[in-house]
PDB file of N, CA and C in Angstrom:
ATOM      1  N   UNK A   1      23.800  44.351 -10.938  1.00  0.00           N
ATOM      2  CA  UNK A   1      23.845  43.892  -9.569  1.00  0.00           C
ATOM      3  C   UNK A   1      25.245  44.161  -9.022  1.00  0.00           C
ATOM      4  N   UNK A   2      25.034  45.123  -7.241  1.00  0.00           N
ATOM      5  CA  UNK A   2      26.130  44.922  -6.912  1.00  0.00           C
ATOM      6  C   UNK A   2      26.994  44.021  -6.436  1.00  0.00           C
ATOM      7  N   UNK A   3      28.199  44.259  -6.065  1.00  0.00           N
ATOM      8  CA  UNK A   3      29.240  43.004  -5.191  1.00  0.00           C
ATOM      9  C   UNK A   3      28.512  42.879  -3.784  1.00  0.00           C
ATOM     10  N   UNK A   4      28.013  43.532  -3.219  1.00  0.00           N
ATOM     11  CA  UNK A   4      27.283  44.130  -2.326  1.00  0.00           C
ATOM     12  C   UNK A   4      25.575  43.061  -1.824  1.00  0.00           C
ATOM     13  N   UNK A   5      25.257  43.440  -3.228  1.00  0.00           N
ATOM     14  CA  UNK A   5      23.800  42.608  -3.472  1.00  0.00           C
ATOM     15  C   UNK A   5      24.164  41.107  -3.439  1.00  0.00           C
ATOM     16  N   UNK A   6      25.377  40.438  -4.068  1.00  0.00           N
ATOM     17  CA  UNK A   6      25.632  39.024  -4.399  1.00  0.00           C
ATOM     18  C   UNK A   6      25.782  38.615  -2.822  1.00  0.00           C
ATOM     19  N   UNK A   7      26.395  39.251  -2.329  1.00  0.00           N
ATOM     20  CA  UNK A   7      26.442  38.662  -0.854  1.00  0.00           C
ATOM     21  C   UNK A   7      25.267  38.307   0.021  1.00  0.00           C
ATOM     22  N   UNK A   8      24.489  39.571   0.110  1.00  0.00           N
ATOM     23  CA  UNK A   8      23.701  39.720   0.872  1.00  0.00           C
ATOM     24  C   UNK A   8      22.899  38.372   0.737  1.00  0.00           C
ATOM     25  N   UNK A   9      22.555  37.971  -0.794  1.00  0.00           N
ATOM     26  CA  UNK A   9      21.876  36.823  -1.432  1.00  0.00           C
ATOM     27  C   UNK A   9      22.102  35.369  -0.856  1.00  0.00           C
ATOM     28  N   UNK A  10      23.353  35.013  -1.155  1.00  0.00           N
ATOM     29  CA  UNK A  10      24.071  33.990  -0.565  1.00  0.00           C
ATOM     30  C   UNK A  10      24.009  33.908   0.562  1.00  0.00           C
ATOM     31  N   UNK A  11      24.335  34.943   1.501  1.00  0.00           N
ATOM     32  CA  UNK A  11      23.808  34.516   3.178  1.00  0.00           C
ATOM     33  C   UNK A  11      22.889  34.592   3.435  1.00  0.00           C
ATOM     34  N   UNK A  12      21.718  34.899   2.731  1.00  0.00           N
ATOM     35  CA  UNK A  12      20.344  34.668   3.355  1.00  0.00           C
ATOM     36  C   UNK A  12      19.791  32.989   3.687  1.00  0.00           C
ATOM     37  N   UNK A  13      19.504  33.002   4.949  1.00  0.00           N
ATOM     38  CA  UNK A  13      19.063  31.404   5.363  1.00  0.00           C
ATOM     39  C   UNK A  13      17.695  31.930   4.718  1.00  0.00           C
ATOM     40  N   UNK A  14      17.088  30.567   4.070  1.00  0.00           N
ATOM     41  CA  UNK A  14      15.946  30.052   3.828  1.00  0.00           C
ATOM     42  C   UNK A  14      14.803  30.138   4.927  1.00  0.00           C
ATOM     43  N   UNK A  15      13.548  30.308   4.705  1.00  0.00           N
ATOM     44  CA  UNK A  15      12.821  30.254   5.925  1.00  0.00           C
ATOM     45  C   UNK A  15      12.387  28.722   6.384  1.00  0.00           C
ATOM     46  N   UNK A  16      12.248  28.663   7.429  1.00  0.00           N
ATOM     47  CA  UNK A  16      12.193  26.956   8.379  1.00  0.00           C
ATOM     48  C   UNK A  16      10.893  26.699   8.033  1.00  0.00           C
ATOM     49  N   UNK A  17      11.248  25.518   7.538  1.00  0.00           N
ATOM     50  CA  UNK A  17      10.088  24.420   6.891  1.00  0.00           C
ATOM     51  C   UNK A  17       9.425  24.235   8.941  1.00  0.00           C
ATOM     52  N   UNK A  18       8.060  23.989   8.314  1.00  0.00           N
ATOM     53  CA  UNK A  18       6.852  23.996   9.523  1.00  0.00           C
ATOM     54  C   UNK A  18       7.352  22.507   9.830  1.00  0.00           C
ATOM     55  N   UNK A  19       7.312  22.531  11.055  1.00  0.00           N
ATOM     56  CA  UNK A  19       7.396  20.771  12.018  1.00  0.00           C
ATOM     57  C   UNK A  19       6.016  20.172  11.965  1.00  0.00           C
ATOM     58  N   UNK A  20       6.551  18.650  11.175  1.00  0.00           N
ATOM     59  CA  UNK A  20       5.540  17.974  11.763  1.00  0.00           C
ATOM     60  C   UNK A  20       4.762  17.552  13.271  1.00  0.00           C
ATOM     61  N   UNK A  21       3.722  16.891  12.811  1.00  0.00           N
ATOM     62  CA  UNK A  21       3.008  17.401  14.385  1.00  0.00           C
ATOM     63  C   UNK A  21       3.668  15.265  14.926  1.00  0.00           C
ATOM     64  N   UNK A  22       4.173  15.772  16.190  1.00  0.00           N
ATOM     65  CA  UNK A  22       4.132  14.139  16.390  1.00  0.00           C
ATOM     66  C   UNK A  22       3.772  13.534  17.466  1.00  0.00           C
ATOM     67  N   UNK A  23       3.022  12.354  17.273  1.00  0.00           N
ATOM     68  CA  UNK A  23       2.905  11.651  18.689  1.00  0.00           C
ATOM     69  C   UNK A  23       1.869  10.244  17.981  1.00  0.00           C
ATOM     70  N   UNK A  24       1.397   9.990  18.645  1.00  0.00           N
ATOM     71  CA  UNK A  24       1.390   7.757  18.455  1.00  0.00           C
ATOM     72  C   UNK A  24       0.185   8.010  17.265  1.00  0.00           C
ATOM     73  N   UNK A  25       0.506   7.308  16.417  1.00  0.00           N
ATOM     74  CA  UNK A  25       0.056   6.650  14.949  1.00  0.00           C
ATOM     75  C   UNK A  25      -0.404   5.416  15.406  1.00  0.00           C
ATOM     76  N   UNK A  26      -0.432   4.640  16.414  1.00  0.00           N
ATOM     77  CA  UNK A  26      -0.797   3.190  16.244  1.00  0.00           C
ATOM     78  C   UNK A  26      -1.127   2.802  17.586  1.00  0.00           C
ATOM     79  N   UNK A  27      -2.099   2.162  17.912  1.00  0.00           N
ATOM     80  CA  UNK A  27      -2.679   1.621  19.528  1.00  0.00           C
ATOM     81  C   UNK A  27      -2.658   0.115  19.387  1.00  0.00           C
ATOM     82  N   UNK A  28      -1.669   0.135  20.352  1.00  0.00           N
ATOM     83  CA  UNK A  28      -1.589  -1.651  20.589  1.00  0.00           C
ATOM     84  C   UNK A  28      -2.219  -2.630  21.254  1.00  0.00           C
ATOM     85  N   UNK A  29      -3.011  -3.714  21.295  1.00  0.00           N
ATOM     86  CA  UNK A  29      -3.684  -4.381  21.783  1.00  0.00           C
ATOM     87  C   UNK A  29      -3.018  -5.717  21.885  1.00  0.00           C
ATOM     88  N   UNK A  30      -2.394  -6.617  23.219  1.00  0.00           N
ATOM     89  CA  UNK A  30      -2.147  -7.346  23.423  1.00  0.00           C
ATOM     90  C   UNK A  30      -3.048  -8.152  24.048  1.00  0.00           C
ATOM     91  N   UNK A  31      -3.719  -9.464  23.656  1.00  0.00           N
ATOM     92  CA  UNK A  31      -4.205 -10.544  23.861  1.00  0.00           C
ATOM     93  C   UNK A  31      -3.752 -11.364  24.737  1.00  0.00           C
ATOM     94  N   UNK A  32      -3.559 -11.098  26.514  1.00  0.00           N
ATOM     95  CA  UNK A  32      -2.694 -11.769  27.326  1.00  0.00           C
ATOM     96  C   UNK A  32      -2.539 -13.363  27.303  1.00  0.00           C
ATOM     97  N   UNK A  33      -4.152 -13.879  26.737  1.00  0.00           N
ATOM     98  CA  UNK A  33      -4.395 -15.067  27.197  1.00  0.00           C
ATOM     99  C   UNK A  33      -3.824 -16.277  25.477  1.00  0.00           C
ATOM    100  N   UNK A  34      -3.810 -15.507  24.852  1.00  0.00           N
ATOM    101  CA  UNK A  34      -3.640 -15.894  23.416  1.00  0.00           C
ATOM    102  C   UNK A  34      -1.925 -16.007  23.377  1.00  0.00           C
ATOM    103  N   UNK A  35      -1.453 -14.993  24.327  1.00  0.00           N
ATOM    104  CA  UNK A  35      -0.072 -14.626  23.778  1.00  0.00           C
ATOM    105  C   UNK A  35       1.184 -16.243  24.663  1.00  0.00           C
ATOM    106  N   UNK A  36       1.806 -16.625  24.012  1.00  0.00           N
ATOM    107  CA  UNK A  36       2.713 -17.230  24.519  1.00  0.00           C
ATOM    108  C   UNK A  36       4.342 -17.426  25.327  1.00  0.00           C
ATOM    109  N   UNK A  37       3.723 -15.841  24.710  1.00  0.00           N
ATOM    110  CA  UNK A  37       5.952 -15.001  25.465  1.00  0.00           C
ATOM    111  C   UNK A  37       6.618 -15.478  24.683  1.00  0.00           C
ATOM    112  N   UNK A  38       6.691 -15.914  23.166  1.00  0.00           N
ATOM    113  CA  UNK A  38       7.502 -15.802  22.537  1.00  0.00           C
ATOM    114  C   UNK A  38       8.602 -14.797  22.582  1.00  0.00           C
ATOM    115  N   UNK A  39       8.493 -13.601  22.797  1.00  0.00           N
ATOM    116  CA  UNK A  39       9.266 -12.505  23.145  1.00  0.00           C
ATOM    117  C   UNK A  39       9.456 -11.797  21.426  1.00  0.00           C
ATOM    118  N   UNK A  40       8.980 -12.171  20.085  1.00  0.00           N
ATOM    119  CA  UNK A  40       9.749 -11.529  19.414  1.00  0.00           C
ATOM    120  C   UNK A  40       8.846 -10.353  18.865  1.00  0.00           C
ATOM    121  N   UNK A  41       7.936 -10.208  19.329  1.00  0.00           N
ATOM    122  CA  UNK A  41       7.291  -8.610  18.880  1.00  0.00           C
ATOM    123  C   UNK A  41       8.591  -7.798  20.179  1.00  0.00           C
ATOM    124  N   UNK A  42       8.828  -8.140  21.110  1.00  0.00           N
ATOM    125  CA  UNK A  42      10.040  -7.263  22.311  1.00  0.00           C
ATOM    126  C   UNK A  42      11.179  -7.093  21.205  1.00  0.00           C
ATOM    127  N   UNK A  43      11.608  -8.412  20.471  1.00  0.00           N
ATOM    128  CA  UNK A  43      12.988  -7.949  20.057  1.00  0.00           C
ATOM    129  C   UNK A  43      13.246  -7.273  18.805  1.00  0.00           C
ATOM    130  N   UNK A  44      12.179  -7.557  17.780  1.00  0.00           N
ATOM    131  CA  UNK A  44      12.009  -6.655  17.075  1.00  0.00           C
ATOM    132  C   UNK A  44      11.217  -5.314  16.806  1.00  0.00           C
ATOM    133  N   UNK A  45      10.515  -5.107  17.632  1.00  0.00           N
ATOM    134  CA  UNK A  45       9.997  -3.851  17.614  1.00  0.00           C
ATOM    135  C   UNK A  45      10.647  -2.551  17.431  1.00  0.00           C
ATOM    136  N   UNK A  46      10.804  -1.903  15.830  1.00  0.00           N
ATOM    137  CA  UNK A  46      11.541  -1.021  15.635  1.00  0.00           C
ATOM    138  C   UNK A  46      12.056   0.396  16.297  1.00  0.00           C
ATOM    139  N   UNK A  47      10.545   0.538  17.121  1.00  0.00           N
ATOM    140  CA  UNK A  47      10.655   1.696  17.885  1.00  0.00           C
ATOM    141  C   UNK A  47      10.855   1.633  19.612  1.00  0.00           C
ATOM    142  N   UNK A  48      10.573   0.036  19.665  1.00  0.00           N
ATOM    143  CA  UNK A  48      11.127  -0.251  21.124  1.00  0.00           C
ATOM    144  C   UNK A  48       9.492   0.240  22.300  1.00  0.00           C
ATOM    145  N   UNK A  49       8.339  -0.219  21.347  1.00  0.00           N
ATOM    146  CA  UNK A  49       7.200  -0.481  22.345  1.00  0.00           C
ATOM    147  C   UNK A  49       7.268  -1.049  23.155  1.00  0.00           C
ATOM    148  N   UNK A  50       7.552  -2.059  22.984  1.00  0.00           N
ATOM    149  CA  UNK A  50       7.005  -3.337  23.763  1.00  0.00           C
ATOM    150  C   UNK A  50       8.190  -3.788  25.028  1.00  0.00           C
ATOM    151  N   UNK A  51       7.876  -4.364  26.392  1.00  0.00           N
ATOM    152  CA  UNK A  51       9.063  -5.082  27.034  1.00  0.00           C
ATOM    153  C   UNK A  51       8.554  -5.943  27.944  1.00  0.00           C
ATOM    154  N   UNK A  52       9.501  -7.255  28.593  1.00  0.00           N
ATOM    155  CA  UNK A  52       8.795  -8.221  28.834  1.00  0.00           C
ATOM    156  C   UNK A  52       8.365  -8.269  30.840  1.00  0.00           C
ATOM    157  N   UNK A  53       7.322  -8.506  30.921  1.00  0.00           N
ATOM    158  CA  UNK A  53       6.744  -8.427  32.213  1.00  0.00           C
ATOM    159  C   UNK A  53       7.449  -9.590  32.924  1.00  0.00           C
ATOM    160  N   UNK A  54       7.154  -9.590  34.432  1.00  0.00           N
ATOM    161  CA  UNK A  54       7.940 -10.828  35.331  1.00  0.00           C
ATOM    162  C   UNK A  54       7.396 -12.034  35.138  1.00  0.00           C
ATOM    163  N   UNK A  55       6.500 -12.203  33.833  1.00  0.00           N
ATOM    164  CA  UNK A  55       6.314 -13.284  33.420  1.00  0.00           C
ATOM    165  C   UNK A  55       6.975 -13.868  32.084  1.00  0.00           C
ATOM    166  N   UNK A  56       7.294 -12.719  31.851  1.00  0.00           N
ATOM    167  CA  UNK A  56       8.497 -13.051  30.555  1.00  0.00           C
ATOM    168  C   UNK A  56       7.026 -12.792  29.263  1.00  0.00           C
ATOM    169  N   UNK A  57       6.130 -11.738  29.215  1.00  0.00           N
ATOM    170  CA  UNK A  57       5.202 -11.473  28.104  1.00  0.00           C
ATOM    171  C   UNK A  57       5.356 -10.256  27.933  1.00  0.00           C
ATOM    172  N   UNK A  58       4.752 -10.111  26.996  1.00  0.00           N
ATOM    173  CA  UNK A  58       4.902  -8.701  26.506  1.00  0.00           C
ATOM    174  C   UNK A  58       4.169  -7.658  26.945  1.00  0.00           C
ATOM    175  N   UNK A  59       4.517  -6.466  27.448  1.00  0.00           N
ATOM    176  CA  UNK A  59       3.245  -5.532  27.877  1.00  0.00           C
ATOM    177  C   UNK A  59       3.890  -4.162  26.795  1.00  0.00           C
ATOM    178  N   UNK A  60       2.932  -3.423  26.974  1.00  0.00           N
ATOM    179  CA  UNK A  60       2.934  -2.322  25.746  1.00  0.00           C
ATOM    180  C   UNK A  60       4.195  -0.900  27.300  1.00  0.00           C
ATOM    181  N   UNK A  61       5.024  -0.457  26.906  1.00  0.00           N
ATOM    182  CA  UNK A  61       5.470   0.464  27.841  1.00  0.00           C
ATOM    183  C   UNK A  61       5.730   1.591  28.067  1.00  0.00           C
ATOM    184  N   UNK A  62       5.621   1.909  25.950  1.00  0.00           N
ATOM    185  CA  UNK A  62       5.789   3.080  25.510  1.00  0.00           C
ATOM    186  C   UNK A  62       5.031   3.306  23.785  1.00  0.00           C
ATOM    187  N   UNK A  63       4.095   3.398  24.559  1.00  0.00           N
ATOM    188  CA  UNK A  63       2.660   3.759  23.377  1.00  0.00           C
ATOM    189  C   UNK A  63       2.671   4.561  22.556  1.00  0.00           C
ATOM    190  N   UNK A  64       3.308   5.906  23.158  1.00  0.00           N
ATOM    191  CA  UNK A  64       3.407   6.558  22.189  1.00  0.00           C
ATOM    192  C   UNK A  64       4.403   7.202  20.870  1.00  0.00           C
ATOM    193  N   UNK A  65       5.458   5.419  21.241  1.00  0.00           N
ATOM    194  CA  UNK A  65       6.259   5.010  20.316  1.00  0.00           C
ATOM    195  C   UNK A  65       5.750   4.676  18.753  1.00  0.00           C
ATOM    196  N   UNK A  66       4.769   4.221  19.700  1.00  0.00           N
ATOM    197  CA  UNK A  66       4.071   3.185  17.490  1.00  0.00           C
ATOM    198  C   UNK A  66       3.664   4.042  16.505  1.00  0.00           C
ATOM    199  N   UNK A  67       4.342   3.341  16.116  1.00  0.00           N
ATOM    200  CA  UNK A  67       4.325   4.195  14.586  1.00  0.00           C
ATOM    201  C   UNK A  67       3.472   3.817  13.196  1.00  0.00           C
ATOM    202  N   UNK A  68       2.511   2.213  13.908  1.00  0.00           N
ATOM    203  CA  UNK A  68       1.644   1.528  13.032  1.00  0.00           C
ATOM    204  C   UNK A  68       2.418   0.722  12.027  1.00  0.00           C
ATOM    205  N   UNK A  69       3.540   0.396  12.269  1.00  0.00           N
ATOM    206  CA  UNK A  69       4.445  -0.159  11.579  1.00  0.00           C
ATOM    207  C   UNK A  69       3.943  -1.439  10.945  1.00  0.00           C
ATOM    208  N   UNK A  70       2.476  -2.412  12.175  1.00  0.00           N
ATOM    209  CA  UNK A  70       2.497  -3.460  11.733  1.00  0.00           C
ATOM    210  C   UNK A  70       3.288  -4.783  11.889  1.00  0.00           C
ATOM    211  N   UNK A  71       4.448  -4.094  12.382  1.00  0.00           N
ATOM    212  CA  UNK A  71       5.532  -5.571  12.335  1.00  0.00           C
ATOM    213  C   UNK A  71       5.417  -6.612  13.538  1.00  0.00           C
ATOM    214  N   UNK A  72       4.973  -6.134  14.560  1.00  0.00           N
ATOM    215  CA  UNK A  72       4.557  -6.921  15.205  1.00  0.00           C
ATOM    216  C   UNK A  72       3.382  -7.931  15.352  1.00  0.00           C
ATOM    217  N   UNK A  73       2.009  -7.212  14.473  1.00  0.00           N
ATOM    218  CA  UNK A  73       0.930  -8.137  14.672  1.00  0.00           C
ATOM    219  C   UNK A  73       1.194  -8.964  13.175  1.00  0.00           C
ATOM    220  N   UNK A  74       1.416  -8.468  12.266  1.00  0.00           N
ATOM    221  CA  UNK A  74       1.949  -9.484  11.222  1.00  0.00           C
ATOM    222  C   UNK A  74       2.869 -10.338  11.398  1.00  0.00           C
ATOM    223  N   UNK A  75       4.008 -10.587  12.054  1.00  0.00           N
ATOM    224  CA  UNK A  75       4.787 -11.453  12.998  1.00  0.00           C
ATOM    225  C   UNK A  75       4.484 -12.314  13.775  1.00  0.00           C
ATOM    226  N   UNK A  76       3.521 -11.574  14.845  1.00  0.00           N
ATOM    227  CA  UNK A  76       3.171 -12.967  15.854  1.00  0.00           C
ATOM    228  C   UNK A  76       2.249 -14.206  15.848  1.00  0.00           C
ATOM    229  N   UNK A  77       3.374 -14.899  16.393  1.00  0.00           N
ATOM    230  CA  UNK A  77       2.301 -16.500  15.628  1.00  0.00           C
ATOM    231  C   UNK A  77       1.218 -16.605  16.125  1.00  0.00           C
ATOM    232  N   UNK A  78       0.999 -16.375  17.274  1.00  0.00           N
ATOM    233  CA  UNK A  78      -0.446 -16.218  18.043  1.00  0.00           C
ATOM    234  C   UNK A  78      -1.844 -15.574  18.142  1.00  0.00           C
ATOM    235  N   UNK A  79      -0.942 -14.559  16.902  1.00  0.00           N
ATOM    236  CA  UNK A  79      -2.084 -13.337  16.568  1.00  0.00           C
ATOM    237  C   UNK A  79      -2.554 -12.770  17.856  1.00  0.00           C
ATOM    238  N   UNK A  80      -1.738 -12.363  18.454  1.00  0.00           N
ATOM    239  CA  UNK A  80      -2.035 -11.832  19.690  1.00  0.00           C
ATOM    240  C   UNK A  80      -2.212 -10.487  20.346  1.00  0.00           C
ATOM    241  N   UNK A  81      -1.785  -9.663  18.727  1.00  0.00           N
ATOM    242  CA  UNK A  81      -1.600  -8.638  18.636  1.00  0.00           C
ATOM    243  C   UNK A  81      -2.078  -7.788  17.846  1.00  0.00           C
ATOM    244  N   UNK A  82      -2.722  -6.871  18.145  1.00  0.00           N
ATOM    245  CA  UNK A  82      -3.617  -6.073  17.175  1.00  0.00           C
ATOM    246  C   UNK A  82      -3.418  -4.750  17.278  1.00  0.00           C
ATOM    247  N   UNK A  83      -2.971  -3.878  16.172  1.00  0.00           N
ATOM    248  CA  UNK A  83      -2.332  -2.269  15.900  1.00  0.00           C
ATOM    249  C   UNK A  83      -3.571  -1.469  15.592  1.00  0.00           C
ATOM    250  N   UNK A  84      -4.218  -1.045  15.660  1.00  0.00           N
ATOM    251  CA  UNK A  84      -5.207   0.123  15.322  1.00  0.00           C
ATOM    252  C   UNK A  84      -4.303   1.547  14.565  1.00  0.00           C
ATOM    253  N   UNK A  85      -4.442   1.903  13.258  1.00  0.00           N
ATOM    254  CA  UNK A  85      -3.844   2.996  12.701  1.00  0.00           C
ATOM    255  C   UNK A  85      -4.882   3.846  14.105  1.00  0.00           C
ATOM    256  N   UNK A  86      -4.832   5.233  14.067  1.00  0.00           N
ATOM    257  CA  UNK A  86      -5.310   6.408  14.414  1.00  0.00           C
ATOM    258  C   UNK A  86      -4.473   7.786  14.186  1.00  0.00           C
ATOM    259  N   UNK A  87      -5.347   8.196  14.110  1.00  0.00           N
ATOM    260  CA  UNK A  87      -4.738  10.068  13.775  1.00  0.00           C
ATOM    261  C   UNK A  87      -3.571  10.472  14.203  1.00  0.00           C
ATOM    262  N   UNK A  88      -2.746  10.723  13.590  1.00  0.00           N
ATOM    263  CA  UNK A  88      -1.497  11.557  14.710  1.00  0.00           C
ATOM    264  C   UNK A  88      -1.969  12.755  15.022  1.00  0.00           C
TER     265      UNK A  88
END
């Protein structure tokens, strides 16, 4: 092998790994009448779904944030909240 060949080797970039496909993993269902405005599915919501209406409750604002994480309907005391996995 030449000095020639070693190079060429070393600078070759790798070929680009395929992109995942992305968009909402999880459909949120808020229970208006169940729910109490606790506010903490708003403050913890990892991906920042949820924000609070001029009633101080939660409405869904950016859906195709969820990621099915779960943390919110396992959290709320009211059970007010229900995640549906679905297809990405």
């Amino acid at each position: 092998m030449t000095d020639e060949q070693v190079t060429v080797e070393k600078t070759a970039t790798p070929a680009a790994a395929p992109q995942a496909k992305k968009g909402p993993r999880g459909q949120v269902t808020i229970f208006a009448n169940w729910c109490k405005g606790c506010g903490i599915c708003v403050a913890f919501c990892p991906t920042g779904v949820f924000a609070l209406d001029d009633t101080d409750h939660p409405v869904v604002v950016h859906p195709e944030k969820c990621t099915a994480c779960h943390w919110c309907d396992t959290h709320c005391p009211d059970f007010a909240i229900v995640v549906k996995k679905i297809a990405p």
